[in-house]
Structures are given as C-alpha cells and as structure tokens.
Protein backbone atom coordinates (compact mmCIF):
# COMPACT_ATOMS: atom_id res chain seq x y z
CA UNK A 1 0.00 0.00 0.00
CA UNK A 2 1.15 3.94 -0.73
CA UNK A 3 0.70 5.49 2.26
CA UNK A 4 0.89 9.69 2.43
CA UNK A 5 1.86 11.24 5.68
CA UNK A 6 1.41 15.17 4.35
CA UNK A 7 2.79 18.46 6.64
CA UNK A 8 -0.24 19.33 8.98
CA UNK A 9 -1.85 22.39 7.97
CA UNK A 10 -3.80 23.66 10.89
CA UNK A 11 -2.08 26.96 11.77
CA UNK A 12 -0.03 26.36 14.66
CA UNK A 13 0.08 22.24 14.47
CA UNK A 14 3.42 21.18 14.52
CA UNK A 15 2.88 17.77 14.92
CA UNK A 16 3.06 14.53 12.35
CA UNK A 17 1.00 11.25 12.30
CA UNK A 18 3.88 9.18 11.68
CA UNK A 19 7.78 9.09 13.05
CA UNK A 20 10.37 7.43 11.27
CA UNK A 21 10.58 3.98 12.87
CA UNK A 22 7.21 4.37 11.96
CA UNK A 23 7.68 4.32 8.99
CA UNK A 24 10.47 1.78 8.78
CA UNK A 25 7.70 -0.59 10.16
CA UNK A 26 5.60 -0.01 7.32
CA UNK A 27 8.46 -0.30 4.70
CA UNK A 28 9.95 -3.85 6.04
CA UNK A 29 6.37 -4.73 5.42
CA UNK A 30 6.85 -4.15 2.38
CA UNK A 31 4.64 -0.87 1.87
CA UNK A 32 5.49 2.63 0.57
CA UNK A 33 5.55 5.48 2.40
CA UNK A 34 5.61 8.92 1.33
CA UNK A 35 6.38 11.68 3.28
CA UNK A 36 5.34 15.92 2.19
CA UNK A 37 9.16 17.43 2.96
CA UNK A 38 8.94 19.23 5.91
CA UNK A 39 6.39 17.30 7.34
CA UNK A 40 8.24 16.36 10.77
CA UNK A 41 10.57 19.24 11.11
CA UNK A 42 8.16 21.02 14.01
CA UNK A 43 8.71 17.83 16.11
CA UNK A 44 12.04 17.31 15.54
CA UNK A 45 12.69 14.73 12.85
CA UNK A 46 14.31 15.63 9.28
CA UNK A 47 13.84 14.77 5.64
CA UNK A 48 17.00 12.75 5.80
CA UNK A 49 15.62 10.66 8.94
CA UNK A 50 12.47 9.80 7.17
CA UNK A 51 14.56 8.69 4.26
CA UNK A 52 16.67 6.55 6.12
CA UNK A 53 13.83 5.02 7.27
CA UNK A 54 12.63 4.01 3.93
CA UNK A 55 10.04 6.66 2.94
CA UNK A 56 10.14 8.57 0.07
CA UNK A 57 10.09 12.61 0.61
CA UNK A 58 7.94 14.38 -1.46
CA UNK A 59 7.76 17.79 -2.22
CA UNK A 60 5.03 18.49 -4.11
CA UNK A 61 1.59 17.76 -2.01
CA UNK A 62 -0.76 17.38 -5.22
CA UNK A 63 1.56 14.14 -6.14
CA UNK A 64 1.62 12.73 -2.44
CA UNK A 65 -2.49 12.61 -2.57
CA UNK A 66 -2.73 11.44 -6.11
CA UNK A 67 -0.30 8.28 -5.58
CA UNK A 68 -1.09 7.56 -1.65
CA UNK A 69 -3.94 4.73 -1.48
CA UNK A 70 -4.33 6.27 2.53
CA UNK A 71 -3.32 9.49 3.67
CA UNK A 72 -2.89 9.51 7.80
CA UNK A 73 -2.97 12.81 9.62
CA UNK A 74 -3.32 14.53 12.78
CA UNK A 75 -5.75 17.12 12.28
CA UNK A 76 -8.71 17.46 9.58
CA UNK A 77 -8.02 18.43 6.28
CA UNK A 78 -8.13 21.69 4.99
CA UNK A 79 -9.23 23.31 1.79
CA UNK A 80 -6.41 22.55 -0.04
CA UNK A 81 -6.25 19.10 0.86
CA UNK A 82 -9.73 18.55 0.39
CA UNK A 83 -9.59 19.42 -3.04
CA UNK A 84 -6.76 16.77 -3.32
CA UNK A 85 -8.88 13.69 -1.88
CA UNK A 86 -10.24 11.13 -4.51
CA UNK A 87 -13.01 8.89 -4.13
CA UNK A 88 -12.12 5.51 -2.40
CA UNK A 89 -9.19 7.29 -0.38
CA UNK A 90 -8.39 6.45 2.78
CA UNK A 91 -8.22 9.81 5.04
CA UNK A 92 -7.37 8.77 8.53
CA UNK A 93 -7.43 11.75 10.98
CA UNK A 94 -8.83 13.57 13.99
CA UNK A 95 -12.18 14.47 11.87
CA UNK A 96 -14.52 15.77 14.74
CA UNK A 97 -17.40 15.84 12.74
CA UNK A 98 -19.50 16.97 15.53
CA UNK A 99 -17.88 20.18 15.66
CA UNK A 100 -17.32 20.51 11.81
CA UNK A 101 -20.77 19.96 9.44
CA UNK A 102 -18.45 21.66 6.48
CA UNK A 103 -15.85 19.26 6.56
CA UNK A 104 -18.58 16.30 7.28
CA UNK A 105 -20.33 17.74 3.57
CA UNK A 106 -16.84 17.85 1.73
CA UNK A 107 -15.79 13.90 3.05
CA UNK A 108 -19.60 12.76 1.99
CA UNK A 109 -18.86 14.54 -1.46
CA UNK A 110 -15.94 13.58 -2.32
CA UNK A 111 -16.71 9.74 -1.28
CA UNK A 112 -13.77 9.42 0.69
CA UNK A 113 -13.14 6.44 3.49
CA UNK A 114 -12.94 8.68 6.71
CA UNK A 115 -11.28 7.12 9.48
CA UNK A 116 -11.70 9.73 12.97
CA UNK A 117 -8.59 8.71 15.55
CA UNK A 118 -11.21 10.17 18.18
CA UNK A 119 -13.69 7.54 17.61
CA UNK A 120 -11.11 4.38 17.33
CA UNK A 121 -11.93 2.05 20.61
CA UNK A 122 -8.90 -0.38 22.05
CA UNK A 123 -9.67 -3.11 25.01
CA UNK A 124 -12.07 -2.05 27.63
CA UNK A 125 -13.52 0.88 25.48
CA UNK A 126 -10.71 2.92 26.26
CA UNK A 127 -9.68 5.17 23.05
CA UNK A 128 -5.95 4.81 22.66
CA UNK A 129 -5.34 7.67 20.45
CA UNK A 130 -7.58 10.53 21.62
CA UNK A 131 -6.23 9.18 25.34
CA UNK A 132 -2.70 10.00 24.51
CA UNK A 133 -3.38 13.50 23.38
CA UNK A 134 -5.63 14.19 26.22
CA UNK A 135 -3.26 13.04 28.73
CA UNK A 136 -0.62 15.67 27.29
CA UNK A 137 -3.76 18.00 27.30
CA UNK A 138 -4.81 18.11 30.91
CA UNK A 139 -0.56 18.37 31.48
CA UNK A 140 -0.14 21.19 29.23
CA UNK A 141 -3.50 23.35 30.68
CA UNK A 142 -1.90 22.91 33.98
CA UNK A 143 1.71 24.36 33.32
CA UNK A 144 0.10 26.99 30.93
CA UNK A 145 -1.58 28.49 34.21
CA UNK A 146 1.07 28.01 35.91
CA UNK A 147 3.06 30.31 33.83
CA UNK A 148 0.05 32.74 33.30
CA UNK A 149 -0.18 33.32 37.15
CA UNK A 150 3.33 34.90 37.01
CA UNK A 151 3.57 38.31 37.68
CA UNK A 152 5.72 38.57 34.76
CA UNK A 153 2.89 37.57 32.74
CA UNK A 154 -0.07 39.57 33.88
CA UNK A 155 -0.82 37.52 36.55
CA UNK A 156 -1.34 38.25 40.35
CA UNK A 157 2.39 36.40 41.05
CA UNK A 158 1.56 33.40 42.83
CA UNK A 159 2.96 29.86 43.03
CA UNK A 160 0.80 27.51 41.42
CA UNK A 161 1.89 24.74 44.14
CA UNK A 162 2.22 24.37 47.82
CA UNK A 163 5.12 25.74 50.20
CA UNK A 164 5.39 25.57 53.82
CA UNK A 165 2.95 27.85 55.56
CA UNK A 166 1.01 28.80 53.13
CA UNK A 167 -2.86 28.18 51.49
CA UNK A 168 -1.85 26.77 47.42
CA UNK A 169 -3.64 28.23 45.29
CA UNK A 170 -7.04 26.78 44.31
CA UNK A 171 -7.65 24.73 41.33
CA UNK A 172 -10.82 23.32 39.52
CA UNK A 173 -11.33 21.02 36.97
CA UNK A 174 -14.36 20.74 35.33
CA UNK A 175 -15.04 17.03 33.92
CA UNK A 176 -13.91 13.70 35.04
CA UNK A 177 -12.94 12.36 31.72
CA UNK A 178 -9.12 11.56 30.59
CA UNK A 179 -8.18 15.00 30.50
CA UNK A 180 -9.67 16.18 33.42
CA UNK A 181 -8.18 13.25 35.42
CA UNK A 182 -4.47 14.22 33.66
CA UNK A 183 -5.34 18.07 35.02
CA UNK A 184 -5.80 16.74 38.20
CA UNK A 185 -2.99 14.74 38.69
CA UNK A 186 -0.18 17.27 37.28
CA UNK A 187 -2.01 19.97 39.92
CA UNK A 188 -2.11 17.80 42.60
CA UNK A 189 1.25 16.77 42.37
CA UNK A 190 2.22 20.72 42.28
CA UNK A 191 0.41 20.98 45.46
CA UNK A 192 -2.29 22.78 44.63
CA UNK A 193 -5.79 22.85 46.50
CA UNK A 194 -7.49 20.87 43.87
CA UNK A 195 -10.87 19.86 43.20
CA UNK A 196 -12.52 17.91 40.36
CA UNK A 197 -16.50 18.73 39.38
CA UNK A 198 -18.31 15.69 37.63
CA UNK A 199 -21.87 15.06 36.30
CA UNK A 200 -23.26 12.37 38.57
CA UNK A 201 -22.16 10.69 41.58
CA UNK A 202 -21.24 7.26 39.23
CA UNK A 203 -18.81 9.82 37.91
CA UNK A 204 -16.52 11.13 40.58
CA UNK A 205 -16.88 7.36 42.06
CA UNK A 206 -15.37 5.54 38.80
CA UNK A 207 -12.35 7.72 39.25
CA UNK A 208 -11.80 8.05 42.96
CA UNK A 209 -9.29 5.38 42.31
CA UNK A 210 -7.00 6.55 39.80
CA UNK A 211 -6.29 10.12 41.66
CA UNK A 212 -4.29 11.51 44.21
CA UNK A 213 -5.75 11.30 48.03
CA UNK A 214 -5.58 15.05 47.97
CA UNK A 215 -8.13 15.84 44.97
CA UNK A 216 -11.45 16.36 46.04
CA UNK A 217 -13.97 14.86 43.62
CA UNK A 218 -17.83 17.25 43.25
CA UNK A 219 -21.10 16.81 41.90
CA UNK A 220 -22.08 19.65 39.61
CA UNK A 221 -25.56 20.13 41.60
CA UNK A 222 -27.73 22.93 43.19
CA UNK A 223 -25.23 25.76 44.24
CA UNK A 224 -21.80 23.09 44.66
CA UNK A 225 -20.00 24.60 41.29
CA UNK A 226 -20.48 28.26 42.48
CA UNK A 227 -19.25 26.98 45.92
CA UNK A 228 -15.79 25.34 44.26
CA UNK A 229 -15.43 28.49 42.16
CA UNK A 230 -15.88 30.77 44.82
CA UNK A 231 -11.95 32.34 45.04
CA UNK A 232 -10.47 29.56 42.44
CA UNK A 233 -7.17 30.93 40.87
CA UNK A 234 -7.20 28.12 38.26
CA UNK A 235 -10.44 26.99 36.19
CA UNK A 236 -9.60 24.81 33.88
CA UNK A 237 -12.81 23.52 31.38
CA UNK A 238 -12.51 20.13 29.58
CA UNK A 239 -16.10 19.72 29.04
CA UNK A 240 -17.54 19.65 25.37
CA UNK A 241 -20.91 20.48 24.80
CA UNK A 242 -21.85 20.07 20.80
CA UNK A 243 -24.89 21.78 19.47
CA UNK A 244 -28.45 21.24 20.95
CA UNK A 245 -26.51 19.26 23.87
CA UNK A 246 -27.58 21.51 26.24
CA UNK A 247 -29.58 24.93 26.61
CA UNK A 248 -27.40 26.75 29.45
CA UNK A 249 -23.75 26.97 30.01
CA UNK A 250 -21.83 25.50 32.73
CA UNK A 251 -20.41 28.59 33.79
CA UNK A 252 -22.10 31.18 32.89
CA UNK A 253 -20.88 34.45 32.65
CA UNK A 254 -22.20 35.84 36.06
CA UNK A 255 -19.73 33.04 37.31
CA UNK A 256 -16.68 34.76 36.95
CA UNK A 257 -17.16 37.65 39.64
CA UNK A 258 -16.37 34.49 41.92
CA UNK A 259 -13.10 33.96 40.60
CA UNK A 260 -10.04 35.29 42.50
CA UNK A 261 -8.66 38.74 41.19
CA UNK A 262 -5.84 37.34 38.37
CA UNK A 263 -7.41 34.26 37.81
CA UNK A 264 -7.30 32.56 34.57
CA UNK A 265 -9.54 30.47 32.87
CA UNK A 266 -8.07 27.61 30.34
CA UNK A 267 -11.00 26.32 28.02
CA UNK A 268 -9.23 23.17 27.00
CA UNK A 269 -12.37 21.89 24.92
CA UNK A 270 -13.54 25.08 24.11
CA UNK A 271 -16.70 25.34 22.12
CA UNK A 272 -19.03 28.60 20.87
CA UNK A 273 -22.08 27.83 23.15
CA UNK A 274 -20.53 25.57 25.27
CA UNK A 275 -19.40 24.58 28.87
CA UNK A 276 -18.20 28.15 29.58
CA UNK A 277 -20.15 30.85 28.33
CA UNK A 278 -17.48 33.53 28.03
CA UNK A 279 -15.35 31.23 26.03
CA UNK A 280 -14.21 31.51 22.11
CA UNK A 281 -11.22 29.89 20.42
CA UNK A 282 -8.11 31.16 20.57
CA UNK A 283 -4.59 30.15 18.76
CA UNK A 284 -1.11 29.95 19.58
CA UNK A 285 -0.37 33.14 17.94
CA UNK A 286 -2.91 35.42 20.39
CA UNK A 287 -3.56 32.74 22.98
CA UNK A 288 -5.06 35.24 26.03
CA UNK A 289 -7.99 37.50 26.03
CA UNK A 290 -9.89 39.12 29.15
CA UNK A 291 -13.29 38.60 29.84
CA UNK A 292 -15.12 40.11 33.14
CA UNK A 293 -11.84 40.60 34.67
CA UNK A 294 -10.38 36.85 33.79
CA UNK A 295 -7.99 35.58 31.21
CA UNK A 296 -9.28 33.21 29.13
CA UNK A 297 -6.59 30.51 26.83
CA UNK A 298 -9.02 28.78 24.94
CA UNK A 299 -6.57 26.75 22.14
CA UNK A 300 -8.34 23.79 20.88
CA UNK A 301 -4.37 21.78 19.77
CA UNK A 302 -2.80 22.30 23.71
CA UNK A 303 -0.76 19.32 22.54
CA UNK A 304 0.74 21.13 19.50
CA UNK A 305 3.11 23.15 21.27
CA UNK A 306 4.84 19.90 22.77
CA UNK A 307 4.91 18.44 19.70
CA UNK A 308 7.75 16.18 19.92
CA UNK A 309 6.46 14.55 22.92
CA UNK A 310 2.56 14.50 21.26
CA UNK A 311 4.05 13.38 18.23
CA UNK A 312 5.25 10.19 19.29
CA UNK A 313 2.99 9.09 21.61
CA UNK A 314 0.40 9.60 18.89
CA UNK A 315 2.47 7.86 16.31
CA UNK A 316 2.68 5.14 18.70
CA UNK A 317 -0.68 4.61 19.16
CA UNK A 318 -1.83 4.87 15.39
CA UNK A 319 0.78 2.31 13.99
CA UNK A 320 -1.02 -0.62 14.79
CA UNK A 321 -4.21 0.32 13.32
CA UNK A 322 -2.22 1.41 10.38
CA UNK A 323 -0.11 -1.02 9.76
CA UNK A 324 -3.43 -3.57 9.60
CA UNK A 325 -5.10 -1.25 7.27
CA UNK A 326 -1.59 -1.79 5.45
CA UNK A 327 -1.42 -5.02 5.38
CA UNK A 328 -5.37 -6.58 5.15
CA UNK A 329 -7.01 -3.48 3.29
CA UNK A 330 -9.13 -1.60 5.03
CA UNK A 331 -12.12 -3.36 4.85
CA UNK A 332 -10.71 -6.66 6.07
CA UNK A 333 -9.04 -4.88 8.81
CA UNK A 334 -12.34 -3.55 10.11
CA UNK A 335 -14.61 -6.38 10.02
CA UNK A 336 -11.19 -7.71 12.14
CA UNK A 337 -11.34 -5.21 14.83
CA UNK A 338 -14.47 -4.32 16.28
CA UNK A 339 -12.68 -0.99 18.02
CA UNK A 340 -11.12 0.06 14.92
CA UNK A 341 -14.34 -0.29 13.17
CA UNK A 342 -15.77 1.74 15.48
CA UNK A 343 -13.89 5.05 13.98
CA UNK A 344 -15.35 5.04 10.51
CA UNK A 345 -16.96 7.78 9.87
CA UNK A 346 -18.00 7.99 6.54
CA UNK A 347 -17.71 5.50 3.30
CA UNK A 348 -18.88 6.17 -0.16
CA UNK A 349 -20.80 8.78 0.40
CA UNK A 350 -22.60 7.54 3.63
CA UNK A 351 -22.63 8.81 6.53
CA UNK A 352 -21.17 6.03 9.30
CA UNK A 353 -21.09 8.70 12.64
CA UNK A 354 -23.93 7.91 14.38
CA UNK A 355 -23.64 10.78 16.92
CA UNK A 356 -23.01 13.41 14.20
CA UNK A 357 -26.32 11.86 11.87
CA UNK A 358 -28.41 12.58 15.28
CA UNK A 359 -26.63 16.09 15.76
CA UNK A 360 -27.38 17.53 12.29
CA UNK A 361 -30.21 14.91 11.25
CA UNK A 362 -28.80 13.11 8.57
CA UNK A 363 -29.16 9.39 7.40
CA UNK A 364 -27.07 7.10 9.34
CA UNK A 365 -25.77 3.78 8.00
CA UNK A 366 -23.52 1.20 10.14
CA UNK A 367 -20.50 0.79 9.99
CA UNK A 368 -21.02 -3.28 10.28
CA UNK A 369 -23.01 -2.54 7.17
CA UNK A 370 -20.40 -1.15 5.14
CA UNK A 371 -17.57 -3.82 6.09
C-alpha cells in the first residue's frame, strides 16, 4: 500500500501522524511510504531521517495525494487538501465531525473512506489515540496556568503549588474524563488545592481510584460549582458540549465575579455555546484575552506546542491500526477489529457517525453494514 503522511496544515500544528521507525515498520512490510518534505521538522525529525527510514520525501503535495492509497494525519483536512482527496481514499485523521458539518459535507462529497482517531476504541472501550493527546492536554493546561499566574505575565504572582505555611492556590477542573483526570494529577502533584467537578455521583466514584488522596472529587448540583469556584485561581474547562446538547452553560458568565482577582480560565475543549459561556477559540499566535476581569486561553491543539512529545505518543498509538489497514485493506481490517471499526466515519458517500447523523439529522448507516 502507498501510504501519504502530508505536513499538517492547521495553523499552529506542529505535529506529524507518523515518526520514522514508523515508517520503517511499514516499509519492512513491504509498503510505501511517502512523506510531504517538511512534514516532521516542528517535532524534531528531518527529511533525511524519514529517508533513512525508507520513505520517500515528497515535495510536491498534489503528487503525495494522487499516488497515496491512505493518507494519515493529525488534524482534519483543509481546503487545499480537500480538493486533493479522490473517491475511495483512505483519510485517517482527527475528523470531529460533531464540531465541523463543512468538513462532514466535503468527506460525503468527495466519497472518501474517513477514518476519525477520536472515535477508534482499544480493550475495555478505552480510546488509545484521543487518550494519549488528552493526557498531554490536561498536562499542558496545567503548566500553561502556571506560567500565566506569574507576575511577569499579567498575573497576580503566585505559586501555582504548595510551600510551607502557606494556602496553594485553588484549582478546579471541570469534567472527570481523561483529561480532566491528567489536570488533576499534574495539579495535585504541584500541590495545589485541587478539586474535580463531575456530572453524577457514578462519575466522581469511577475515578476516585486513579487520583491523588488530595483531589477532592464534586457533583455539579444545586449551588456546589459556584461553591468550588468561589476564590479559584485556576479553572480549567474540559467539558464539550456540541450543538443542541444543552440549553445553558456551565459557567455562565455571572460566574466569573467568583473567581479570584488574576485568575485565569483555560478552556481546554472550548466550544461557541458551550461549557463556559465567556469562552471563544483562541490560537497559539494570540492565545489570552480578558473577559469580566479573567484571562481566558481557549486553544483547541494544547498538545501542539509539545509536539515532539505529542508526536510520538500519537504515532505510537496509530501504527497498529495502520499497519493492519496496510497489510489486510481496510475493509478486512475492520470487520477484524471491532474498536477500529468503530472510527469510521464515513464510506462512499454515507454517513457512518452515528452521533453526528443525530446532531445535524442526517441518514445514518452502520459501519457493520459497510464492512
């Protein structure tokens, strides 16, 4: 199989779906690789280290899509590389359709195979790909607030951590999910007061377990979120709610007059309409705005600006998949792998996403029906 690793195009996204040993993998199978020049130099690896490793390096992206059978990503396509895809292609990327109806309209039209790294289940349900970003995500919001509570920085100078003597700062976390439990456990281990705000009781019980003694675990009901807010330095958001999901925010703006003077707010999984009213996307380039009195760092790709580290732990955990796709055809590999199935998206014009069919009301065909 030709397999196309293009340069991500997102601005700001330095990383790459695929390292060389990667790709070496691939090639002592007996497949071709080809690799947009360029394409791993934000996370540290060279033309020359990707040819070494067997791939060919390409500089011209209209021939990498024409000759690649499957073109692996990390981010969605844009424009440009929409234009490129063919029908019967194999696109596998972080496709969000949920948050993205345009990009869900281009796929159907262009009759691609979409395969969405955010859907793809391993053992026990567990998603190994989207789990390896968000671990580096909950990280990352942590030591970005860290850094933002400098004085240095525009923030009120304090220590995001505990010293002798003194009250740490206070921390919350909304949502229990992968990033929310990484969040916890990098500001916990700071020494920060630190508190973590589920949905339901079931919630903050599943993962009781897997943090440190000192976290305090909440349910989000009557007046216990105001309560937790109520002088928090740190509120960091990893809750995603898509369109029609729900009618009020989390936090609404009246919310933030509870937050300590200098506080910051990092949206994690921000969303227009969602968890936190006063939230909007923000990039790399102009990461901070003030709302109310707060900083807000609302950049969807926290990952992207440790992209050496993000790069191979995502690489690591899309190899396998790939090199079965590689090896069986995708098809074969599906009906295989019940979790891997689980990620397409679309086929042949069809839509295969269940939750995004539901969102935006469009026909919905199984996946099983399509393997």
């Amino acid at each position: 199989m030709f397999i196309g690793v293009p340069r991500e195009r997102v601005p700001g996204e330095l990383r790459v779906a695929l390292v060389p040993s990667g790709v070496a993998a691939l090639t002592r199978q007996g497949h071709r690789v080809l690799v947009e020049a360029g394409a791993g130099a934000g996370s540290g690896w060279s033309d020359a280290a990707y040819r070494e490793a067997g791939a060919e390096v390409i500089e011209d992206l209209d021939t990498l899509y024409r000759r690649a059978e499957a073109v692996v990503k990390v981010k969605e396509p844009v424009e440009e590389e929409i234009n490129l895809l063919r029908e019967g292609q194999v696109l596998l990327a972080f496709l969000m359709f949920n948050k993205n109806r345009p990009l869900l309209e281009a796929l159907l039209k262009k009759r691609v195979v979409g395969l969405g790294w955010e859907k793809v289940h391993g053992p026990g349900g567990v998603r190994p790909v989207l789990a390896a970003m968000s671990e580096i995500s909950g990280l990352a919001a942590v030591l970005l607030a860290a850094d933002l509570l400098r004085s240095d920085r525009g923030g009120p100078g304090l220590l995001l951590g505990g010293i002798s003597g003194l009250l740490p700062p206070k921390v919350v976390i909304l949502g229990p999910g992968q990033v929310g439990k990484a969040a916890a456990r990098t500001a916990a281990g700071l020494g920060a007061q630190t508190i973590l705000i589920g949905h339901t009781l079931e919630q903050v019980r599943a993962v009781r377990s897997e943090l440190p003694p000192s976290v305090c675990t909440v349910v989000a009901q009557g007046d216990a979120l105001a309560h937790c807010l109520d002088g928090c330095q740190v509120l960091i958001n990893t809750v995603t709610l898509g369109p029609g999901e729900r009618e009020e925010h989390l936090v609404p703006r009246s919310y933030l007059k509870l937050l300590a003077p200098g506080a910051v707010i990092i949206d994690v999984a921000v969303d227009k309409g969602g968890a936190v009213e006063t939230s909007r996307p923000t990039t790399w380039d102009d990461p901070v705005y003030v709302e109310e009195g707060v900083r807000h760092v609302a950049i969807p790709n926290l990952p992207a600006r440790f992209p050496h580290t993000a790069t191979t732990a995502l690489a690591t955990a899309v190899l396998p998949y790939l090199k079965a796709i590689a090896a069986a055809g995708w098809r074969a590999a599906l009906r295989a792998d019940a979790g891997l199935r689980a990620g397409l998206v679309c086929v042949d014009g069809r839509l295969t996403d269940e939750q995004a069919a539901r969102l935006y009301g469009l026909s919905y065909h199984p996946a099983e029906d399509e393997v």
